[in-house]
Structure formats: C-alpha cells, structure tokens
Protein backbone atom coordinates (compact mmCIF):
# COMPACT_ATOMS: atom_id res chain seq x y z
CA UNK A 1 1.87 8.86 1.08
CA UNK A 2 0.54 12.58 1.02
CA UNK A 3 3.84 13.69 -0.76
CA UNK A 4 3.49 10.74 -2.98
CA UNK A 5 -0.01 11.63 -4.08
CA UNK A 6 0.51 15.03 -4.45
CA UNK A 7 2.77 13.81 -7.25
CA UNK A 8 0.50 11.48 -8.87
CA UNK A 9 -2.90 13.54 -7.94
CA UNK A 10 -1.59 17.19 -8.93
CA UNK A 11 1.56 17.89 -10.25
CA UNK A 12 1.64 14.63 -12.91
CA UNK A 13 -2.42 16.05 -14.42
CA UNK A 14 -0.49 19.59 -14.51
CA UNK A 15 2.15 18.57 -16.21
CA UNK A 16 0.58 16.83 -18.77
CA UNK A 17 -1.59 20.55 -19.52
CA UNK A 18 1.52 22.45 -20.19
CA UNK A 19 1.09 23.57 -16.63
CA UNK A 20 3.94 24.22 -14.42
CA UNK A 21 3.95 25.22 -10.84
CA UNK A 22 6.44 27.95 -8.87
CA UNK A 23 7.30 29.97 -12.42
CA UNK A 24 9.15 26.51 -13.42
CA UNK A 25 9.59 24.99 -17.04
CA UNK A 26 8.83 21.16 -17.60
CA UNK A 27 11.90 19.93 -17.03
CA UNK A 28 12.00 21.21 -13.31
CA UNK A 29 8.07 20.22 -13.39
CA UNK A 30 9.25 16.88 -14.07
CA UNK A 31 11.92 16.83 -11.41
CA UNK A 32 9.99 17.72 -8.68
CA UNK A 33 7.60 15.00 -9.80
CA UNK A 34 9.81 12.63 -9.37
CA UNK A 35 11.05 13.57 -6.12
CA UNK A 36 7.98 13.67 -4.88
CA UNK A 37 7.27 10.42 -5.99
CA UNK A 38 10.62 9.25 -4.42
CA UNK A 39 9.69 10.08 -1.58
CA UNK A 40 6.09 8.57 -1.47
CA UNK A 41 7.85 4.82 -1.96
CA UNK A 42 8.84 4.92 1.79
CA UNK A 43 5.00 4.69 2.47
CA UNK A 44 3.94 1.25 1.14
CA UNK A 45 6.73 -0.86 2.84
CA UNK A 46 5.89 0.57 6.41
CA UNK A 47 1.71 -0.63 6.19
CA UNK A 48 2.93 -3.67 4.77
CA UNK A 49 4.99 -4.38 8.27
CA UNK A 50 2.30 -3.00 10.23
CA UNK A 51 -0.43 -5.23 8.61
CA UNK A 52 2.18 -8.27 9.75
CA UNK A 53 2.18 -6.11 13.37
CA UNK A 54 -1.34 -5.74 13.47
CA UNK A 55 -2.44 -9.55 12.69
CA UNK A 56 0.15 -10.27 16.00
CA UNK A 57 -1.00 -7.70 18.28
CA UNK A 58 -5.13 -7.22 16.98
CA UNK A 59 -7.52 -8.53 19.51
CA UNK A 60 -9.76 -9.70 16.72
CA UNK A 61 -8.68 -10.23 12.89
CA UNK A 62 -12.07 -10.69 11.59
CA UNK A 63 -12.85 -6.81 12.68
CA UNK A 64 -9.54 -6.10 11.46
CA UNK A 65 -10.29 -7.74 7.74
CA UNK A 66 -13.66 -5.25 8.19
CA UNK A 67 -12.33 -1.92 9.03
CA UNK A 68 -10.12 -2.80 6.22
CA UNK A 69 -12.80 -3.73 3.88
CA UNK A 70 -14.97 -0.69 4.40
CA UNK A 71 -12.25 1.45 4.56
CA UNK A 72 -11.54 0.42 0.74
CA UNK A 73 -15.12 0.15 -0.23
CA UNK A 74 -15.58 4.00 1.20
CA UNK A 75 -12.09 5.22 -0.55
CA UNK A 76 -12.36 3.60 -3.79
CA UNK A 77 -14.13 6.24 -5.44
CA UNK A 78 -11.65 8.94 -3.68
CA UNK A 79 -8.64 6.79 -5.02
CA UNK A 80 -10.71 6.56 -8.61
CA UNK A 81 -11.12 10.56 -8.75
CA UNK A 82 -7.54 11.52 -7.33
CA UNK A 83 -5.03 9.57 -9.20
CA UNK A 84 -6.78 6.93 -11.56
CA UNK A 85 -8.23 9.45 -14.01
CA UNK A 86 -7.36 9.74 -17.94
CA UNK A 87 -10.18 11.87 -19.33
CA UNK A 88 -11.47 15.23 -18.25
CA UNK A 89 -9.27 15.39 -15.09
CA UNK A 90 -9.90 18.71 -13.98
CA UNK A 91 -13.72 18.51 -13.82
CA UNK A 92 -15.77 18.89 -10.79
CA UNK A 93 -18.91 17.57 -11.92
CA UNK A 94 -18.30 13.70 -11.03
CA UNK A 95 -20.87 12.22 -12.76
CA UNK A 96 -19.30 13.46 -15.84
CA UNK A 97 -15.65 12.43 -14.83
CA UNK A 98 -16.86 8.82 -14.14
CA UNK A 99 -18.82 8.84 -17.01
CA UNK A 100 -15.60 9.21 -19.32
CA UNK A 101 -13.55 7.12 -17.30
CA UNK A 102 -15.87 4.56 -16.91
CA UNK A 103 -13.66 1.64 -18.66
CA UNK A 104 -10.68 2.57 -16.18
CA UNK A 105 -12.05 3.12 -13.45
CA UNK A 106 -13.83 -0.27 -13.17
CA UNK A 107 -10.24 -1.93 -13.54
CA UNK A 108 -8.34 -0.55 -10.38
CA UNK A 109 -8.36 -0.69 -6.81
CA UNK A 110 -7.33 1.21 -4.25
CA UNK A 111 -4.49 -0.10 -1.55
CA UNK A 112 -6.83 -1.45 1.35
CA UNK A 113 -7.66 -4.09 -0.99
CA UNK A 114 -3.79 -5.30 -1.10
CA UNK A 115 -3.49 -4.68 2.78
CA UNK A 116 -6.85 -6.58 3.05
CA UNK A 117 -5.43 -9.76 1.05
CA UNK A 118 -2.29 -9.60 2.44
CA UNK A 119 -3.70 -9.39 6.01
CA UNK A 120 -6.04 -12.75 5.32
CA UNK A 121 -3.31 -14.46 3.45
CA UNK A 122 -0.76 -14.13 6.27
CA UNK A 123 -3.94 -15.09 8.96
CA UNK A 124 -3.98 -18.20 7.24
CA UNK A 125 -0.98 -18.65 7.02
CA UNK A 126 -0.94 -18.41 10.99
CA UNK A 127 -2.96 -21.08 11.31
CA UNK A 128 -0.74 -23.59 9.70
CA UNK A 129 2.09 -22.65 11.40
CA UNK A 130 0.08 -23.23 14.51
CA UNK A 131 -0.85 -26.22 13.47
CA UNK A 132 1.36 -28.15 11.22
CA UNK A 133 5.15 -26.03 12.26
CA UNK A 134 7.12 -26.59 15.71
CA UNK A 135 8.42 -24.30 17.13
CA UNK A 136 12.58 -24.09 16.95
CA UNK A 137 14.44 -21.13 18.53
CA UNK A 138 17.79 -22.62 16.68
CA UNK A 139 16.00 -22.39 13.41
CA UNK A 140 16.42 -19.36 11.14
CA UNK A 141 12.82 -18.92 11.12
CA UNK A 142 12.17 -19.82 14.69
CA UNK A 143 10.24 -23.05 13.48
CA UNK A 144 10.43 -26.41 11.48
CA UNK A 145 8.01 -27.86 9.03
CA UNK A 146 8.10 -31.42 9.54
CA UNK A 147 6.57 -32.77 6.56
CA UNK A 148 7.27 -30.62 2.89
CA UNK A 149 3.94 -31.37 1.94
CA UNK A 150 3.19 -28.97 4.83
CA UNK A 151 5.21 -26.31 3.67
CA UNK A 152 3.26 -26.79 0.15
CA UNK A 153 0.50 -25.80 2.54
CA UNK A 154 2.03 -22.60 3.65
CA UNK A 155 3.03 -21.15 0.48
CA UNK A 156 -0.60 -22.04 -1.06
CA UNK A 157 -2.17 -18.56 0.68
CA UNK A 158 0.10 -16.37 -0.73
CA UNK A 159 0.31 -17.72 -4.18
CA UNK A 160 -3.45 -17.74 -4.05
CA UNK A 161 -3.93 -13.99 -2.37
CA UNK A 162 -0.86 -13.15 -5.16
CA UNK A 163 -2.86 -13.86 -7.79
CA UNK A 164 -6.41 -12.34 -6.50
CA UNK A 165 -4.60 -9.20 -6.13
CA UNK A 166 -3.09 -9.50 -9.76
CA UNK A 167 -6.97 -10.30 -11.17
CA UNK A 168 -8.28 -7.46 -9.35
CA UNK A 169 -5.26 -4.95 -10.31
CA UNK A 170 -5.27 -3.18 -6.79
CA UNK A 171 -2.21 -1.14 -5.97
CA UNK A 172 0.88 -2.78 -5.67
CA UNK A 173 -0.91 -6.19 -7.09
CA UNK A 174 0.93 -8.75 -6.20
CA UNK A 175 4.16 -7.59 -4.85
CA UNK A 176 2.57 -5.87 -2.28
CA UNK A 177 0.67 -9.58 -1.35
CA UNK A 178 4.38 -10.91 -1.23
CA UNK A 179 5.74 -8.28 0.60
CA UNK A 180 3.48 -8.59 3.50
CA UNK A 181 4.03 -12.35 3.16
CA UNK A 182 7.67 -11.88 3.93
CA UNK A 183 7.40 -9.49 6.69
CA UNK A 184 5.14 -12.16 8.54
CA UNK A 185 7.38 -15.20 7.44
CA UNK A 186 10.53 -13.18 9.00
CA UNK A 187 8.99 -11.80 11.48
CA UNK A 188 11.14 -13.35 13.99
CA UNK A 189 14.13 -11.66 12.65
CA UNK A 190 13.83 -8.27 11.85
CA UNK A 191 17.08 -7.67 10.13
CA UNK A 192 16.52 -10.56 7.77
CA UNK A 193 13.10 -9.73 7.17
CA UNK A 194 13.89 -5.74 6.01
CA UNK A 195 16.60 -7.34 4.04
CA UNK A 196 14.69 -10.36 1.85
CA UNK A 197 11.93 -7.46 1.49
CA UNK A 198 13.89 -4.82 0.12
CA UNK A 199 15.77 -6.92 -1.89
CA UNK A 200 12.26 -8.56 -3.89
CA UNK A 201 10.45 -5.22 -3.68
CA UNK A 202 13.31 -2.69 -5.45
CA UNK A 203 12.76 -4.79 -8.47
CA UNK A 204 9.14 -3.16 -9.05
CA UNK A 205 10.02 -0.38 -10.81
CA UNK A 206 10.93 2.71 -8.78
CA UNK A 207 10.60 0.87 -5.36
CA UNK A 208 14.34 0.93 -5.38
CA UNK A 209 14.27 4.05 -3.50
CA UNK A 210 12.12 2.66 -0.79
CA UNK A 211 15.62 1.40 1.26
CA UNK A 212 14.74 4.34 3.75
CA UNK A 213 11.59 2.68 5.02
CA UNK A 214 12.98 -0.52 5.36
CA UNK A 215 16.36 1.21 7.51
CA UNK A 216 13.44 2.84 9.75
CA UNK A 217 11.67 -0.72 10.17
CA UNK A 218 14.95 -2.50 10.94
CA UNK A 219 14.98 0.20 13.80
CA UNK A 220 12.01 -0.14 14.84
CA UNK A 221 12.22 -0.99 18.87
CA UNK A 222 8.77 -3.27 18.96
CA UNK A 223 7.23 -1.40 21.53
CA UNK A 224 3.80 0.57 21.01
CA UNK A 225 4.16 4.23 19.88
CA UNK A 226 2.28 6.82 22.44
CA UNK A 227 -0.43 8.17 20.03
CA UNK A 228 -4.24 7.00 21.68
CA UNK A 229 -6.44 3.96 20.24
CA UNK A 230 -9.04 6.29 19.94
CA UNK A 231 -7.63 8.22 16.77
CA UNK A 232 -7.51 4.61 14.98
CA UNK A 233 -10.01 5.18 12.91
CA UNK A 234 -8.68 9.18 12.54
CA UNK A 235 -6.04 7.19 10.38
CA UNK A 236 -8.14 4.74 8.53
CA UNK A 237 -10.02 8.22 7.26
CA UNK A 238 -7.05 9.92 6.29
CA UNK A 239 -6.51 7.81 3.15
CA UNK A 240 -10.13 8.64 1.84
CA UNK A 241 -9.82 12.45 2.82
CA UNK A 242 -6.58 13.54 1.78
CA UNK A 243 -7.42 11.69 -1.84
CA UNK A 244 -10.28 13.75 -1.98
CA UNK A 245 -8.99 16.91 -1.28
CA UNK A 246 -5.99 15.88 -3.79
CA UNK A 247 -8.63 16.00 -6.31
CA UNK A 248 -10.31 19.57 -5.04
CA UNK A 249 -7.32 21.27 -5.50
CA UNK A 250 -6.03 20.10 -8.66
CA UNK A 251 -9.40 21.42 -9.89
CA UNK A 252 -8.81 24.52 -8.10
CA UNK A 253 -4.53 24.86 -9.28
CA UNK A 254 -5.58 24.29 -12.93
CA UNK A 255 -8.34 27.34 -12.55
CA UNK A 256 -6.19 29.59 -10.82
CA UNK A 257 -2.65 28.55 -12.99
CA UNK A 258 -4.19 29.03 -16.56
C-alpha cells in the first residue's frame, strides 16, 4: 500500500509537472509509475481476507464496525490531500487546497469505508447462515440452503452494501464489497476462495496483477501471526499517517526538484 501510494501520491503529481525523479525522462517516469502501482494491487486483496478473518476471530463486531468507522472518518481528509487532488497539488496551505478541490473532494472516500461495508455486509450475512443454512461438510460450501427463497436472503446484503459503496464512490466501490463477500462465502475452502476472487477482481482494471496476493493467501497456514494485540491500533494509524506524510513530501520533492 505504501509503494502503491507513493505512485499515486508523488510520482503521478510529478509527472504531470514535467517533473522527473533520479535524472530520468518521462517515459522511465512513467515506468516506474506503473511498477509501483503494480505492486500496490497486492495490498487490497489481503484486507479484504482479513476483514472475512477478523469478523470470525473478533470478540466483538460492533467495536470492530467502530474502529473501522473512525479510522475512515480520521483518514478521509489524509486520503483527500494525498491522492484525490486535481488543483493546486503542491500547496501546503490546506485551506486553500480544499478550497479548489472542493467539488472532488466531497465525491470520494477513502478504503475503511469499503472494509467497513464489506465487514457489515458479510456480518449479516452470518446471521442467515446461522439461521436459515445447515451445516454440510459434503457440500462445496460446507452448508445447504434449504429453501431458495433463503438464499435470495443471503445475496440481499451484498447487493445492497454493493451498491452503497457504488453511491458513495469509496475505493474499490463495489468490487471491493464483492470481494470481501467471496472471501467469507468460501471461506471454508481456501483454494476455491483465492481462485473465484482473483478470477472476478482481475477484471477491474489493473487488478490483474494482484495474482501474488491471492498465491500468498492460498498459503496462508490459519494460525495467528506473532506480532502483539497491543500495536492494533499502531496499524489502524498507519493508513492516516503515511497518507499524510505522502502529501508532505510531494510538497517538499516539487520545491527541491524545480
């Protein structure tokens, strides 16, 4: 995600000011851009399967649905500043920036917002299974809908949380919705569930070169990692802080590079 940004927060506002890093023309400007932003499309895929890990292992989803909340209430204006911009992009005095970008700014959100609705869509759609689903180790999905009506049911969240995420225009929209959708519907099955995700999510665009992220989550072992509970919320503040400081030095780089 840091890689990825740097891309869209730095080298992309550089570009476009005849402004190329490392003694390089555009064309290896552009290059790197790209590769940079190759690179960042592991990062989306791997929160999507650890929102799906998180509603499964959390001891309480409505403080899960808040951290994620304020988390994307705080970094919105961070996300707005970094990578969101059109006019006067290399100004520090903010009031100014939003002032000129006031008409695009008010149209995007940041990615909490798509983990957020994909986190409530999937809780729901918990709560069916739980309740309308038995439970079938032979089945494919490890569980049988007995009635279609009830699998109407099912697919109503994420249609729903789909189309919120669409109105709203946070990142990823609605794929991202979907993805986390089928990373909690094939949870069961790993394999499967890496597969049917890759193969709906490399038709948005560049997500294509994502495969990587979905090879590391197919080998993922489902035990915890060793890293402390206590640096939790050390993660939920990176998103804000490295957005921010995306935005410092692209103010700084265009100074210092003209």
């Amino acid at each position: 995600m840091l890689i990825d940004h740097i891309g869209a927060g730095i080298l992309l506002y550089l570009i476009r000011s005849s402004i190329y890093p490392f003694g390089m023309n555009f064309d290896q400007s552009a290059e790197l851009y790209h590769w940079l932003r190759h690179i960042g499309r592991q990062a989306f895929p791997i929160y999507c399967f650890l929102i799906v890990e998180g509603l499964i292992h959390t001891r309480s989803v409505p403080k899960y649905l808040m951290n994620l909340g304020i988390f994307g209430v705080i970094s919105e204006p961070f996300f707005d500043i970094a990578v969101k911009v059109k006019n006067e992009v290399f100004s520090t005095d903010i009031k100014t920036l939003y002032a000129v970008n006031k008409e695009i700014l008010l149209t995007h959100r940041n990615v909490y917002f798509t983990l957020l609705i994909g986190l409530f869509v999937i809780w729901v759609m918990q709560y069916v299974e739980s309740n309308l689903f038995t439970e079938n180790p032979a089945s494919l999905l490890g569980m049988n809908a007995d009635n279609p009506l009830h699998v109407l049911i099912y697919t109503m969240p994420v249609v729903a949380g789909a189309a919120l995420a669409q109105v709203i225009d946070s990142d990823y929209r609605w794929w991202g919705v979907c993805l986390i959708a089928i990373f909690f519907v094939f949870r069961r099955t790993r394999l499967l569930a890496c597969i049917a995700g890759y193969l709906f999510f490399m038709n948005m665009g560049t997500e294509v070169w994502s495969l990587p992220a979905f090879i590391l989550i197919a080998a993922y072992n489902g035990t915890q990692g060793s890293i402390s509970k206590k640096f939790k919320y050390a993660f939920y503040a990176f998103y804000p802080v490295h957005l921010l400081v995306i935005y410092l030095l692209r103010c700084y780089l265009y100074v210092v590079m003209q």
